[in-house]
N, C-alpha and C. Protein backbone atom coordinates (compact mmCIF):
# COMPACT_ATOMS: atom_id res chain seq x y z
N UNK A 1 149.16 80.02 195.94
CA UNK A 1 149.16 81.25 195.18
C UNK A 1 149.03 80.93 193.69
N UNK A 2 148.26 81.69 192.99
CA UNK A 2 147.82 81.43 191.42
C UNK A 2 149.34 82.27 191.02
N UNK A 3 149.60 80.99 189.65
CA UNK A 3 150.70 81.93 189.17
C UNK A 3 150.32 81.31 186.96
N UNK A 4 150.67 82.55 186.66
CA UNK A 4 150.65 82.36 185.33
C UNK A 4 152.11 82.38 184.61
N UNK A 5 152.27 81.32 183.49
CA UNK A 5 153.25 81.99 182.68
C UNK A 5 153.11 82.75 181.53
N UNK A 6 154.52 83.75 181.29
CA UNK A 6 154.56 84.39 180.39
C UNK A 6 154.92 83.65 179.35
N UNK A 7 154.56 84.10 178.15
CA UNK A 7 155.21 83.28 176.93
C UNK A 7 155.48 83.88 175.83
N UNK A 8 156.47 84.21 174.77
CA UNK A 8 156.69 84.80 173.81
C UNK A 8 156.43 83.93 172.71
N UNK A 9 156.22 84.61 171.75
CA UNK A 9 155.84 83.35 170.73
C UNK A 9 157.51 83.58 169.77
N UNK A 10 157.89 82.40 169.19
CA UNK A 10 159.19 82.27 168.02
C UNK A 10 158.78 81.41 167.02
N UNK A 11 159.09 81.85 165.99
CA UNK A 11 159.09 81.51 164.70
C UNK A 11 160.38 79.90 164.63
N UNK A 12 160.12 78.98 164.44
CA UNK A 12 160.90 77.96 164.17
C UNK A 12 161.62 77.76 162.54
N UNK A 13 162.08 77.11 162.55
CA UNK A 13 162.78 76.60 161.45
C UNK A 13 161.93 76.37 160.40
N UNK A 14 161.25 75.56 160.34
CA UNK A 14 159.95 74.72 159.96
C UNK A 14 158.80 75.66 159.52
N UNK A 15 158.92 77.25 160.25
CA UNK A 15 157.27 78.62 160.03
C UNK A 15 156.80 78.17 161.18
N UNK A 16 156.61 77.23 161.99
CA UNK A 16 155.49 76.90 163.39
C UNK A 16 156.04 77.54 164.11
N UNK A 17 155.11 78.03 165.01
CA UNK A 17 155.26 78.83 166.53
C UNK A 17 155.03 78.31 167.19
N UNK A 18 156.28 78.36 168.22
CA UNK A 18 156.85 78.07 169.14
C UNK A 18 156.93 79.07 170.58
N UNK A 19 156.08 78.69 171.56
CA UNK A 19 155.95 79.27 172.61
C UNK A 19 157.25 79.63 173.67
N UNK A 20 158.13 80.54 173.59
CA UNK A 20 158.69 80.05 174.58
C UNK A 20 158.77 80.62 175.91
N UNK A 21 158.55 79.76 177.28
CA UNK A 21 158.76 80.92 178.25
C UNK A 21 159.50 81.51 179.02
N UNK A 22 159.35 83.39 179.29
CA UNK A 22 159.82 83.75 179.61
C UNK A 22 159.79 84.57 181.24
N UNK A 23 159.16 84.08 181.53
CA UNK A 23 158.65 84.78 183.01
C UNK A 23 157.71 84.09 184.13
N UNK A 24 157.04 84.98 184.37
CA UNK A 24 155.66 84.42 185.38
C UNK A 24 154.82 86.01 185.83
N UNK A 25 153.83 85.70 186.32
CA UNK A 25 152.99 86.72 186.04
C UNK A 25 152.13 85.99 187.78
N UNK A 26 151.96 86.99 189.09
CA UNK A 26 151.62 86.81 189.81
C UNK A 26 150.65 87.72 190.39
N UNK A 27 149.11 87.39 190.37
CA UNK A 27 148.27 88.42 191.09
C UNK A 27 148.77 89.33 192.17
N UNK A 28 148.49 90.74 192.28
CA UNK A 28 148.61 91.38 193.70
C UNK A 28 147.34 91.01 194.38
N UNK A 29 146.96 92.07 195.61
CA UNK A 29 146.56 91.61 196.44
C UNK A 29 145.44 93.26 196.63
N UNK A 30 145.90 93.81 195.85
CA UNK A 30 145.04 95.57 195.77
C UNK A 30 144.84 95.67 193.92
N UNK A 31 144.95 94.53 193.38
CA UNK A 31 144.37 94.52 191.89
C UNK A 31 146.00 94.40 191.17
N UNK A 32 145.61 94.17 189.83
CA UNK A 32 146.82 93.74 189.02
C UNK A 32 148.18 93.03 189.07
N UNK A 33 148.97 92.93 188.53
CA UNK A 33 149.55 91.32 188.13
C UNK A 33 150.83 92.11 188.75
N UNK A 34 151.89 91.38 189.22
CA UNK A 34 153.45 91.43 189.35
C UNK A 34 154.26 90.51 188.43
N UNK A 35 154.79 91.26 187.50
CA UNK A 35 155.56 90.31 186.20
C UNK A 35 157.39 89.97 186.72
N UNK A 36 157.38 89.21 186.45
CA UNK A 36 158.77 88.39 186.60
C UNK A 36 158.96 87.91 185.36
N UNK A 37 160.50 88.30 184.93
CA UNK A 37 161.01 88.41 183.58
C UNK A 37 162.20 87.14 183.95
N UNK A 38 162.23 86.32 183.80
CA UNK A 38 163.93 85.20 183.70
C UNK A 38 164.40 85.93 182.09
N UNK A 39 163.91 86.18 181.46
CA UNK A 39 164.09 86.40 179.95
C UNK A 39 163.56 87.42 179.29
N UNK A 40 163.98 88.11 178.19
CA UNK A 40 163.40 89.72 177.66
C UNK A 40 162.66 88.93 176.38
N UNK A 41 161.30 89.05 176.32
CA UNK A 41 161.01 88.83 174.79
C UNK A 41 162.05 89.66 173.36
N UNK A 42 162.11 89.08 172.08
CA UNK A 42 162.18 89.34 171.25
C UNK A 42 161.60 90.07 170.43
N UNK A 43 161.82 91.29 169.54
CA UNK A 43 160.46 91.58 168.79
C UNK A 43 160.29 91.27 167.49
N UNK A 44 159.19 90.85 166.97
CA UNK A 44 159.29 90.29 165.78
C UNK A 44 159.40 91.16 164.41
N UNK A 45 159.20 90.62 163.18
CA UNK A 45 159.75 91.18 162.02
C UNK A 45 159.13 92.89 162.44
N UNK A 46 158.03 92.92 162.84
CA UNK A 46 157.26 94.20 162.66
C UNK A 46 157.83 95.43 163.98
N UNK A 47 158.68 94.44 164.47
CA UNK A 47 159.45 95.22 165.82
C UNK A 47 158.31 95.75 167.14
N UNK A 48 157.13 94.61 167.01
CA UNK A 48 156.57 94.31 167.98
C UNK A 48 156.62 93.10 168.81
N UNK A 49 156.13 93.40 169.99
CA UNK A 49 156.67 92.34 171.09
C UNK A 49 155.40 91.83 172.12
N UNK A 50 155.27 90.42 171.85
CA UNK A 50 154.07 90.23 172.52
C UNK A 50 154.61 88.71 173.12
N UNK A 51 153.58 88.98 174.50
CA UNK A 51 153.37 87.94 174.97
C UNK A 51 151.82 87.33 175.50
N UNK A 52 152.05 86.27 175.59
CA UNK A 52 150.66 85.87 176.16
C UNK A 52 151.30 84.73 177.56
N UNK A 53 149.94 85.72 178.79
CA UNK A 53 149.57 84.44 180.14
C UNK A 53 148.53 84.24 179.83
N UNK A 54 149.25 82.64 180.50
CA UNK A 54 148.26 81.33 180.79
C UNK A 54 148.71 81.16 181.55
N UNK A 55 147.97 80.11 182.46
CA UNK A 55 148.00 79.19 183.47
C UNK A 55 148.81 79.03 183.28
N UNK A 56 149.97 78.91 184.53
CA UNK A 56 150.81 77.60 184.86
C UNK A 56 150.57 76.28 184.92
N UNK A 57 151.56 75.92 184.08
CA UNK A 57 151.33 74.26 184.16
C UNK A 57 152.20 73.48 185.18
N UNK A 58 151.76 72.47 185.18
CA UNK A 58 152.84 71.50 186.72
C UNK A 58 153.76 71.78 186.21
N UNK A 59 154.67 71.77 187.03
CA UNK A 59 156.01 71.77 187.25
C UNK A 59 156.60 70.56 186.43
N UNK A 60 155.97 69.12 187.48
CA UNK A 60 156.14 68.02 186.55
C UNK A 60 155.85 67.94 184.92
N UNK A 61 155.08 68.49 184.78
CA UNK A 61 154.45 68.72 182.61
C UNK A 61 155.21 69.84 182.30
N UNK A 62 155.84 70.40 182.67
CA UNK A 62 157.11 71.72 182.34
C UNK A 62 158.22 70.98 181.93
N UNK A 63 158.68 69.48 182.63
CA UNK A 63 159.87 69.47 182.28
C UNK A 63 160.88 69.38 183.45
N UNK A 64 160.43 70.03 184.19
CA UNK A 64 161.23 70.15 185.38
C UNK A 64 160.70 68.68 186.68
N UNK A 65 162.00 68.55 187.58
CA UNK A 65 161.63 67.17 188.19
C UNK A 65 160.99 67.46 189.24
N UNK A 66 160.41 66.59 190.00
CA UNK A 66 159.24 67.20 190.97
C UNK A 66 160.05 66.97 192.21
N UNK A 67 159.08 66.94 193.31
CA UNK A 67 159.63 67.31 194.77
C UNK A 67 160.93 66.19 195.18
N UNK A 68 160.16 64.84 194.34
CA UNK A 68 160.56 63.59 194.78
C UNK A 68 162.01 63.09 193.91
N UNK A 69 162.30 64.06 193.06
CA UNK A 69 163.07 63.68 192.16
C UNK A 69 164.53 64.30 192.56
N UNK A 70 164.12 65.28 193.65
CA UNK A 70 165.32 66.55 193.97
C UNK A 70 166.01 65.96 194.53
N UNK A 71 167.61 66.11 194.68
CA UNK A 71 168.23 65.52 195.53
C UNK A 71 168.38 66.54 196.97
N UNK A 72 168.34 65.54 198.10
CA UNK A 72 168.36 66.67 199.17
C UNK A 72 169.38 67.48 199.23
N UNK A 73 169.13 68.72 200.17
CA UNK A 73 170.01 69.52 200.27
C UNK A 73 170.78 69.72 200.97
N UNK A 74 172.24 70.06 201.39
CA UNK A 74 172.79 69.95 202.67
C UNK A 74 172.50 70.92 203.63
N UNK A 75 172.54 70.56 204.90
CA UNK A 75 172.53 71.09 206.22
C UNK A 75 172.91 72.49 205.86
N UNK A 76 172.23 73.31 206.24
CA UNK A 76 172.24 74.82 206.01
C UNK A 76 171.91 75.44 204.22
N UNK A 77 172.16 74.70 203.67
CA UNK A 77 171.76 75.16 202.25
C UNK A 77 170.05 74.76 201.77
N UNK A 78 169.17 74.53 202.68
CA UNK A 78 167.89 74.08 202.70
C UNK A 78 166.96 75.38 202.06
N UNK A 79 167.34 76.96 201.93
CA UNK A 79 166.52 77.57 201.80
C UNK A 79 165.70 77.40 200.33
N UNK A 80 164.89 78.10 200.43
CA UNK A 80 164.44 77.86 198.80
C UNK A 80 164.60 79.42 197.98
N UNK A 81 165.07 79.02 196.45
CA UNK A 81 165.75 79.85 195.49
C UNK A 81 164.04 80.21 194.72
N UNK A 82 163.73 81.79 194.68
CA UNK A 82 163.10 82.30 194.58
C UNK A 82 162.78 82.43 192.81
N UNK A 83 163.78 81.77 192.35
CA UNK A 83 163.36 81.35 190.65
C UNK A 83 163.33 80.02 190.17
């Protein structure tokens, strides 16, 4: 399944923008996207609020550890967590 992330942009310390993300963004199947929020964007000085999808990136280049890195799970707690 194609999945995109959401991303808000933040102002850093420094003036550079800084992507950060907040969601995922998943095609339907009769046209248009299903958004998943982990996080509410911010709005900026102008009290607008934007985000931009892109592609998802690996999991592994996210940051996060891959299949091989997980520790197993115990007997009955095997399901998988939907965030």
């Amino acid at each position: 399944m194609t999945r995109y992330d959401l991303l808000s942009p933040r102002q850093s310390k420094d003036g550079k923008t800084r992507w950060l993300k907040v969601g995922a963004a998943f095609p339907r199947d009769k046209g248009g996207f299903s958004l998943v929020f982990d996080a509410l964007p911010l709005p900026d000085k102008e009290n607008r609020v934007q985000l931009l999808m892109s592609e998802a990136k690996p999991r592994e280049d996210a940051g996060y550890p891959g299949p091989a890195d997980r520790p197993a799970m115990p007997a009955g707690l095997d399901d998988e967590i939907p965030f």
